[in-house]
Protein backbone atom coordinates (compact mmCIF):
# COMPACT_ATOMS: atom_id res chain seq x y z
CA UNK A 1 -63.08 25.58 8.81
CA UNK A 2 -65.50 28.06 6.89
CA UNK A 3 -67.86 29.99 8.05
CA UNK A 4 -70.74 31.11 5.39
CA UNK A 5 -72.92 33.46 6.65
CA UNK A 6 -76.55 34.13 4.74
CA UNK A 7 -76.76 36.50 1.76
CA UNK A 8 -78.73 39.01 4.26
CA UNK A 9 -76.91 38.28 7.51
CA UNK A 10 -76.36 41.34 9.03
CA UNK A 11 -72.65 43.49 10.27
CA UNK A 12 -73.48 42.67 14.13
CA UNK A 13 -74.22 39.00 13.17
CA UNK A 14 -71.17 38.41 11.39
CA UNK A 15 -69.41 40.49 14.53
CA UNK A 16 -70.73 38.05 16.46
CA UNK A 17 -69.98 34.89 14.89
CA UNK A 18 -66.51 36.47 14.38
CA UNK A 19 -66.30 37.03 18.17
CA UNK A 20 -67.27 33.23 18.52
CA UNK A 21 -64.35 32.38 16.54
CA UNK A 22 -62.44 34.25 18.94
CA UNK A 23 -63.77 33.55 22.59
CA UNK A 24 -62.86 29.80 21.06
CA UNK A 25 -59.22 30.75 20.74
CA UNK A 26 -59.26 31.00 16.70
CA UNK A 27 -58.42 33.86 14.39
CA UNK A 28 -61.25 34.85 12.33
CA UNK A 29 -60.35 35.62 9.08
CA UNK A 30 -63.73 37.58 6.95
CA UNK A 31 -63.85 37.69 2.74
CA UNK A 32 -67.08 40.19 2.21
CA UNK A 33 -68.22 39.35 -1.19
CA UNK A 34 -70.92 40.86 -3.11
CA UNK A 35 -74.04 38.58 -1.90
CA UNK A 36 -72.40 37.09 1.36
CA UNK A 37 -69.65 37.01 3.53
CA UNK A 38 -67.28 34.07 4.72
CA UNK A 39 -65.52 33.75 7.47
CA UNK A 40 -61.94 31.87 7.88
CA UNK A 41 -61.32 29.86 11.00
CA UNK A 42 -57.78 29.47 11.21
CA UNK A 43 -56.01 27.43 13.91
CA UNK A 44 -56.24 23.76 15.31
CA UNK A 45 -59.32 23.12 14.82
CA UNK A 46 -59.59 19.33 15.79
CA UNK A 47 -61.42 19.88 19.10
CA UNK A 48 -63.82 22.03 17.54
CA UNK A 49 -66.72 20.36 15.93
CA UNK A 50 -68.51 22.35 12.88
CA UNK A 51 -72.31 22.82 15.01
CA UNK A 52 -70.23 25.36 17.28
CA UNK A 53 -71.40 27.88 15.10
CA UNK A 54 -74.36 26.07 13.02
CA UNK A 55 -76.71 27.67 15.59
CA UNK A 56 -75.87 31.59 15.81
CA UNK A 57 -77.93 33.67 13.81
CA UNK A 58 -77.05 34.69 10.52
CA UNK A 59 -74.73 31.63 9.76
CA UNK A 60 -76.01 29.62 6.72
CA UNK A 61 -73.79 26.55 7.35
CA UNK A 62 -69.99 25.63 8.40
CA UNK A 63 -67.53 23.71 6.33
CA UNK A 64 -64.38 21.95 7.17
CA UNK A 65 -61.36 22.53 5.19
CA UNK A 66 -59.55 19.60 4.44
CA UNK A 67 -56.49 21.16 2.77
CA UNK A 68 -53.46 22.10 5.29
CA UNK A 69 -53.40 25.71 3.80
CA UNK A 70 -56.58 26.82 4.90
CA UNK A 71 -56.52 30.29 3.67
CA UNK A 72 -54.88 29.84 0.39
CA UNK A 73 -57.86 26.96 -0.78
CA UNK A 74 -60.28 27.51 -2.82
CA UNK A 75 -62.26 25.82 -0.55
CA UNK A 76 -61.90 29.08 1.85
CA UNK A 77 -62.10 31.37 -1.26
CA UNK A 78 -64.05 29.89 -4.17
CA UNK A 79 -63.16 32.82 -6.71
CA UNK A 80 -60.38 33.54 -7.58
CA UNK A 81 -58.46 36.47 -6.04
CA UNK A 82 -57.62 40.10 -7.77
CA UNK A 83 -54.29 41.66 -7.09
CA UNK A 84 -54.17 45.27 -7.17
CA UNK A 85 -50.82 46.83 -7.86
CA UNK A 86 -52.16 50.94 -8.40
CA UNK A 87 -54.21 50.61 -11.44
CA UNK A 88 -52.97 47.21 -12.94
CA UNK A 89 -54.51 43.95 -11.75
CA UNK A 90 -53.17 40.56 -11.58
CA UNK A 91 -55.69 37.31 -11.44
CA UNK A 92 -58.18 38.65 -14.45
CA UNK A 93 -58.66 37.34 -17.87
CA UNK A 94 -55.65 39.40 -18.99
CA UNK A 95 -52.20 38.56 -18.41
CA UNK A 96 -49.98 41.20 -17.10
CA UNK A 97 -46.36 41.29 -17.87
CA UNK A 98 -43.44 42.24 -15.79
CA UNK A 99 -39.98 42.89 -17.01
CA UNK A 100 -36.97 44.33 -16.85
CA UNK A 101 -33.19 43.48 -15.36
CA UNK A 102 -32.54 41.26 -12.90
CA UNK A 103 -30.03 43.88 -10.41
CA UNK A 104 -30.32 47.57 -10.82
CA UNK A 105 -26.57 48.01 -12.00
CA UNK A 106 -26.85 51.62 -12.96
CA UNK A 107 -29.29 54.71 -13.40
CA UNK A 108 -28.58 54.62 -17.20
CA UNK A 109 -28.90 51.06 -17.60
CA UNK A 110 -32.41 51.05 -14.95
CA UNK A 111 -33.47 53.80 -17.40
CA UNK A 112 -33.01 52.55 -20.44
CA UNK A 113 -34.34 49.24 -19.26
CA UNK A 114 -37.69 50.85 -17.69
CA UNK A 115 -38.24 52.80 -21.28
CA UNK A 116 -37.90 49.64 -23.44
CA UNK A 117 -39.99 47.16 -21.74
CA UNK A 118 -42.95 50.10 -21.04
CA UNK A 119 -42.83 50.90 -25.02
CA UNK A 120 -43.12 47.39 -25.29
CA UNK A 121 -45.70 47.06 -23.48
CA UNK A 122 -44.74 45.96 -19.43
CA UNK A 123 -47.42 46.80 -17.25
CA UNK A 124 -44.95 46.33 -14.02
CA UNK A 125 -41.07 47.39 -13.91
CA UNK A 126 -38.93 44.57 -11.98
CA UNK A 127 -35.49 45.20 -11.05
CA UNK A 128 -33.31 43.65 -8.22
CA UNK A 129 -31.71 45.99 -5.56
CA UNK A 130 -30.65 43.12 -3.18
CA UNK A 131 -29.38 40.29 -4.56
CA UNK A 132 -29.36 36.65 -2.85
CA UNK A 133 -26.65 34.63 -4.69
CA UNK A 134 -25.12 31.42 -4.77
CA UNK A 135 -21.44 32.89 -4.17
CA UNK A 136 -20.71 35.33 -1.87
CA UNK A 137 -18.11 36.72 -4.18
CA UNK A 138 -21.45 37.57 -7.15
CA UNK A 139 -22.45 41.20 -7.87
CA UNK A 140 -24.96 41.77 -4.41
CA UNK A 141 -26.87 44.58 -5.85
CA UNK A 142 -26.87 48.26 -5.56
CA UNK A 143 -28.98 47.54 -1.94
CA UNK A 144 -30.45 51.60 -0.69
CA UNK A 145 -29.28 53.08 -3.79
CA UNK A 146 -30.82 51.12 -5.93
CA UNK A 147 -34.15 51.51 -4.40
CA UNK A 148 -33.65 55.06 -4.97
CA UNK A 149 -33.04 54.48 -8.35
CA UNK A 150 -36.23 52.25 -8.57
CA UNK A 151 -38.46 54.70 -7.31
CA UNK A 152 -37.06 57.55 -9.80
CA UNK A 153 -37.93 55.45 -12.84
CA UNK A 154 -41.17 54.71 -11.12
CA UNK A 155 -41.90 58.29 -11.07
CA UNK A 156 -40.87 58.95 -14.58
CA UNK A 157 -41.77 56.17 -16.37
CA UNK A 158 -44.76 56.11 -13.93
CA UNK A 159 -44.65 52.12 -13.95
CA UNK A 160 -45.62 50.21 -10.67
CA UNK A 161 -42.18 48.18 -9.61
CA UNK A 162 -41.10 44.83 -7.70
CA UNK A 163 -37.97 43.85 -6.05
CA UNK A 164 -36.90 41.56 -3.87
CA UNK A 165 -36.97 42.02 -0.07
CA UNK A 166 -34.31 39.29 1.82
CA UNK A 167 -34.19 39.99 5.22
CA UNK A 168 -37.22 40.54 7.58
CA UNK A 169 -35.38 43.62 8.83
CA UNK A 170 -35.55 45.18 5.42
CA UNK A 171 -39.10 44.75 4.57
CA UNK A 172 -40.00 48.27 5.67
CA UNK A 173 -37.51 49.78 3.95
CA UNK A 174 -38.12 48.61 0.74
CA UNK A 175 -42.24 48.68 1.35
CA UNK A 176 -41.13 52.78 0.97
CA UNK A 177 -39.53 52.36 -2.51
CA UNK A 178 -41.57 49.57 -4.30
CA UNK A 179 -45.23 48.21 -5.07
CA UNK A 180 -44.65 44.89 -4.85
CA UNK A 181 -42.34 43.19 -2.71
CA UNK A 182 -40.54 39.56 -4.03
CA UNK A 183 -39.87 36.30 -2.04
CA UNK A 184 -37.04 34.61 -3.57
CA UNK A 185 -36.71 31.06 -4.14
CA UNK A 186 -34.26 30.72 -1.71
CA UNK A 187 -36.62 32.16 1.00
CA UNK A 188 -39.37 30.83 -0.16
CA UNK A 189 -39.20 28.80 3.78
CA UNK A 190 -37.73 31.56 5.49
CA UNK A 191 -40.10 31.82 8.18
CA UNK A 192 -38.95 34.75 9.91
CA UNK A 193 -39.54 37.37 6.70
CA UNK A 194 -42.88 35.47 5.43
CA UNK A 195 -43.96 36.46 8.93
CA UNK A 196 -42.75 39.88 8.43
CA UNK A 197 -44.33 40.53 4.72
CA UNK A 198 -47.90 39.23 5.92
CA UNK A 199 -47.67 42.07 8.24
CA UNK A 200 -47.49 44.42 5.85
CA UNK A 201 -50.12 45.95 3.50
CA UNK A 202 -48.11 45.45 0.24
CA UNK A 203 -48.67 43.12 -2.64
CA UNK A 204 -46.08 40.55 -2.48
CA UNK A 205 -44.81 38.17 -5.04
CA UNK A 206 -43.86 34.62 -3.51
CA UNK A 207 -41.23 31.98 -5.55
CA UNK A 208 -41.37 28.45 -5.38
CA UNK A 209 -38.24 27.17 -3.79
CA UNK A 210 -36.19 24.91 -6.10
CA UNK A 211 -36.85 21.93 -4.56
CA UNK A 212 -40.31 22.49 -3.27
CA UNK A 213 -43.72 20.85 -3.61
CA UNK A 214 -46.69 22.60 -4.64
CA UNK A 215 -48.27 22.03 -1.16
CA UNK A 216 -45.09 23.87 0.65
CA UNK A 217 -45.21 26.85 -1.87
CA UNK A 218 -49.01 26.96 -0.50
CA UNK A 219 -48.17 26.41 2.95
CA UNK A 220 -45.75 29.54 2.87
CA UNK A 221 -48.49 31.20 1.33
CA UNK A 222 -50.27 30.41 4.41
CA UNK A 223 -48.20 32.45 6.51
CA UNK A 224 -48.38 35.13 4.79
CA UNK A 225 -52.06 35.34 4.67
CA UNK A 226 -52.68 34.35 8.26
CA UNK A 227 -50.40 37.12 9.07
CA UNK A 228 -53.19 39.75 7.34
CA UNK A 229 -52.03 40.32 4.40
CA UNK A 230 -54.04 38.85 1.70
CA UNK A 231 -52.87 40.38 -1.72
CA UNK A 232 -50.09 37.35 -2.42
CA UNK A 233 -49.47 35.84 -5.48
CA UNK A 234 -47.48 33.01 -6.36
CA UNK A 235 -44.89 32.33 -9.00
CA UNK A 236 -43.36 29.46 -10.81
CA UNK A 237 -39.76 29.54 -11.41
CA UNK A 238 -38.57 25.70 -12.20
CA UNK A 239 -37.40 23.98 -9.86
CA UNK A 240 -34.29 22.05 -9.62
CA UNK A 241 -33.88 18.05 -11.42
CA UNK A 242 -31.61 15.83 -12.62
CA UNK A 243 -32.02 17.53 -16.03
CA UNK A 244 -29.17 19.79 -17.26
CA UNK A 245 -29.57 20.91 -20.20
CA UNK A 246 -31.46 24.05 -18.69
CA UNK A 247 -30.86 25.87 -15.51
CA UNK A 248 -34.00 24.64 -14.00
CA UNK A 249 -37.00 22.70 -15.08
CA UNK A 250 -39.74 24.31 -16.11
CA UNK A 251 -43.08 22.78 -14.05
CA UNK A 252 -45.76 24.10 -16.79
CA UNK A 253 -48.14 21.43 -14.31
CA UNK A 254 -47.81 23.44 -11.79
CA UNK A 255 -49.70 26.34 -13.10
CA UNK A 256 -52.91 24.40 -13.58
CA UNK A 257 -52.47 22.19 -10.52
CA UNK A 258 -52.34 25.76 -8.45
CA UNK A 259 -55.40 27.07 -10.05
CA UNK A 260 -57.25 23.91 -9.14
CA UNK A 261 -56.66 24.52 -5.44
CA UNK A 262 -55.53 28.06 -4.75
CA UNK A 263 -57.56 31.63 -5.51
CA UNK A 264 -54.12 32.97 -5.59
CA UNK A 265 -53.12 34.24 -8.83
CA UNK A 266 -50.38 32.68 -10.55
CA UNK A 267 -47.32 34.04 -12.19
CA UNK A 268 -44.82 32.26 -14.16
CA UNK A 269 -41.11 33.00 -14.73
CA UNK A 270 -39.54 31.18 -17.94
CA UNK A 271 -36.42 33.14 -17.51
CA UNK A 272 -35.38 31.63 -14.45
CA UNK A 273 -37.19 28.62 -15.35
CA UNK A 274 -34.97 27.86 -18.41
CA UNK A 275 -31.89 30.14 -17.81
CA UNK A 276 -31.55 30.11 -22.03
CA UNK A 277 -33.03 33.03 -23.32
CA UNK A 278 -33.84 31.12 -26.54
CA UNK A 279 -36.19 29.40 -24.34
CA UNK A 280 -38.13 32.23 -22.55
CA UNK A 281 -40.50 33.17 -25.41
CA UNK A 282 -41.85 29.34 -25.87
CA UNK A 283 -41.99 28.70 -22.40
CA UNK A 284 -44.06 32.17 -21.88
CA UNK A 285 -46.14 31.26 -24.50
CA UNK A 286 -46.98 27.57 -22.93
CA UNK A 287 -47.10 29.24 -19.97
CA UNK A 288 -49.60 31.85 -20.90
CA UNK A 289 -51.80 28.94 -22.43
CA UNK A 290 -51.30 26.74 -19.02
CA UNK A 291 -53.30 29.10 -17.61
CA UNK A 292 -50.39 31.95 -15.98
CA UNK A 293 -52.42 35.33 -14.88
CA UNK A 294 -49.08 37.38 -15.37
CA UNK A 295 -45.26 36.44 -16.65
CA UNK A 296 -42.07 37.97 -14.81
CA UNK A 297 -38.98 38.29 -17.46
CA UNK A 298 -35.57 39.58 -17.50
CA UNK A 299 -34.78 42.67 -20.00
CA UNK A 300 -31.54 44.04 -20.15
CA UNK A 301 -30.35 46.24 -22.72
CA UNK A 302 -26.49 44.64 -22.94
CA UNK A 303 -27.13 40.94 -21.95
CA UNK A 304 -23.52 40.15 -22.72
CA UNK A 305 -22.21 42.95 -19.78
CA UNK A 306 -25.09 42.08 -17.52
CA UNK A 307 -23.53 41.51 -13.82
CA UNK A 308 -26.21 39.05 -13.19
CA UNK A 309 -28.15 36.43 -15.00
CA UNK A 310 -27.18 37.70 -18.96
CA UNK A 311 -27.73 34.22 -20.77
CA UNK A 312 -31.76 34.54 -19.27
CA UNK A 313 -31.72 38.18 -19.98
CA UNK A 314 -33.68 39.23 -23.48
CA UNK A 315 -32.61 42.32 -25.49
CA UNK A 316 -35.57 44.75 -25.57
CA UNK A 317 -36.40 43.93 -29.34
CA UNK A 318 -36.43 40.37 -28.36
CA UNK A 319 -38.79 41.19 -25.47
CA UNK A 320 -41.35 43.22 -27.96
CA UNK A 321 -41.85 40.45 -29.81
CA UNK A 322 -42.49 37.96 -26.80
CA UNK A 323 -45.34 40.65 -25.72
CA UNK A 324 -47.22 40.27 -29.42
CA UNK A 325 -46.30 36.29 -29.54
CA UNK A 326 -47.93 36.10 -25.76
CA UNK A 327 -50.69 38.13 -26.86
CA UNK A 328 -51.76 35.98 -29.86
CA UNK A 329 -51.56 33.19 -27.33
CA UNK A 330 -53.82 34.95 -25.20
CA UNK A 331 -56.24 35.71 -27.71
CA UNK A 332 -56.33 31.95 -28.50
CA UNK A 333 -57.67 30.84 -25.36
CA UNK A 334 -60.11 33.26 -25.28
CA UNK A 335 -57.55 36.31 -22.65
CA UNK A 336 -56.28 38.77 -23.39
CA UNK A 337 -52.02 40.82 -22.69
C-alpha cells in the first residue's frame, strides 16, 4: 500500500501518518519528492483496509499495490530512481559504462586494466576480489589483497569501483574498499547476504540468477530495499536455456519488461550474457537501444592468460571501440555515453 500525502502536507503530518503505519504493525517506508511525499507500507497488509489512513490530515489518498515487490514497483515509486556512485549517476538519460577484469590477478595487470578502460572512457572500474565458481579447484580471487589493490587504483586512477561481496560476513569488509558492492548470479536468492547488503548504505549491484524470473530478481530486490537501503540496481546477465551455442542467453526483453515495472535502474552485462567476446559489442549495442541505463564488461589486457573468464574478456582496443559504437547508439535514441 501507498501512502500519498498532499503537495503542502506538513513534516509532523507525514510523522504522524508514518507513526500510523507503525502503531498498525507496518514499516513505513517515506520517498520525499520535490512537490510531495509518499509513504511505503510494507508488510501483510490484507487485514488492513486502505480508509485506515484516508482520514488523517495531510494524506491526499491511499493506494494498494498489487505487485508482490512493493518497494521495487513503480507503482510505489513512479519515477524512476538515480543511483549515485560519488559523482557518476546511474538511471539518467546517459548510459554509464563499467569495465574492467573479471578477478584482480595482479597489481600490474589491475593497473594496466584501470588505465585502459578510463582512457577509454569507463566511468566505473569493476574487478573481482572474491570469486564464486563453478569448481572448487578455479582461480578464487586474490580475496583481502585484492581489495587493497582495488582501492589503490581507485585512488590513482580516481575511478569509483565494484566487486563482488559473497558472504554476509564479508559485506563490511569490502563496504571499506569499494563503491559499489555486486550480488552474483549465484546469490542472487541468498537470503542471508541480501539481508545483510540492505543494511548497509552502499550502492549495490544485484544479478539475475540463471534460472530466474523477472518477478524473483524483483522480489530479491525487495529485500534489499525493505532492509533500508534503497540505492539498488539491477542487472541482466542471460540466463541459462537449452541454447548452446553461447554461454548464456541473452534476455534483451528483460530490460524493457523491468523498466515497465521497476524505478530501479537497469544494467546489462553482454559479457556474461554471451561468454563470446565477438558477441559483447552487438549485444551492448541492442542492449543500450533496449533501454539499459549502464553496461558492465570484462577488459583484460591478455585475454588469452586471463585466470578467469578470457573468451568474454575484450582487449582494451576492442573495448574503445565498443564505448564510440555504444555511444552512436545512444545518440540514436535520443541518450547519451
Amino acid at each position: 500500500m501507498v501512502i500519498i500525502m498532499k503537495h503542502n502536507a506538513s513534516a509532523q503530518e507525514i510523522a504522524q501518518a508514518m507513526k500510523r503505519v507503525q502503531e498498525l504493525g507496518f514499516k513505513a517506508h517515506p520517498i520525499i519528492g520535490e512537490e510531495r511525499t509518499i509513504i511505503g507500507v510494507v508488510g501483510d497488509e490484507r487485514p488492513i483496509e486502505p480508509d485506515a489512513f484516508d482520514t488523517l490530515d495531510g494524506v491526499e489518498r491511499t493506494v494498494r499495490v498489487l505487485r508482490p515487490f512493493k518497494l521495487a514497483s513503480r507503482e510505489f515509486h513512479p519515477e524512476g530512481s538515480v543511483v549515485r556512485v560519488n559523482g557518476t549517476t546511474i538511471g539518467t538519460q546517459q548510459v554509464v559504462i563499467m569495465a574492467g577484469p573479471c578477478s584482480i590477478e595482479s597489481r600490474e595487470q589491475l593497473m594496466e586494466a584501470a588505465h585502459a578502460v578510463k582512457e577509454a572512457g569507463a566511468s566505473i572500474l569493476r574487478a573481482g576480489a572474491f570469486k564464486p565458481r563453478t569448481s572448487p579447484y578455479s582461480f578464487q580471487g586474490m580475496g583481502l589483497k585484492g581489495l587493497e589493490l582495488l582501492r589503490e587504483v581507485h585512488e590513482q586512477y580516481h575511478l569509483p569501483t565494484i566487486t563482488e561481496v559473497i558472504a554476509p560476513q564479508d559485506v563490511a569488509l569490502v563496504a571499506q574498499y569499494a563503491d559499489v558492492l555486486q550480488v552474483g548470479a549465484r546469490n542472487m536468492q541468498n537470503f542471508a547476504l541480501l539481508h545483510a547488503v540492505g543494511q548497509i548504505q552502499k550502492p549495490v549491484l544485484l544479478k539475475r540468477g540463471m534460472m530466474s524470473t523477472i518477478e524473483e530478481l524483483l522480489m530479491a530486490a525487495e529485500y534489499i530495499l525493505s532492509n533500508g537501503n534503497a540505492r539498488v540496481m539491477l542487472c541482466e546477465r542471460g540466463i541459462r536455456t537449452y541454447e548452446t551455442a553461447t554461454r548464456n542467453t541473452f534476455d534483451i526483453n528483460a530490460i524493457p519488461v523491468l523498466k515497465s515495472l521497476t524505478h530501479l535502474p537497469v544494467v546489462a552485462d553482454p559479457s556474461h550474457g554471451t561468454g563470446k567476446w565477438e558477441l559483447v559489442t552487438p549485444v551492448a549495442r541492442g542492449a543500450v537501444a533496449a533501454g539499459a541505463d549502464g553496461l558492465i564488461i570484462e577488459v583484460h589486457p591478455n585475454p588469452a592468460q586471463a585466470l578467469s573468464d578470457g573468451a568474454q574478456s575484450l582487449k582494451p582496443e576492442k573495448f574503445a571501440q565498443l564505448v564510440q559504437d555504444v555511444k552512436r547508439v545512444a545518440e540514436a535514441v535520443g541518450r547519451s555515453a
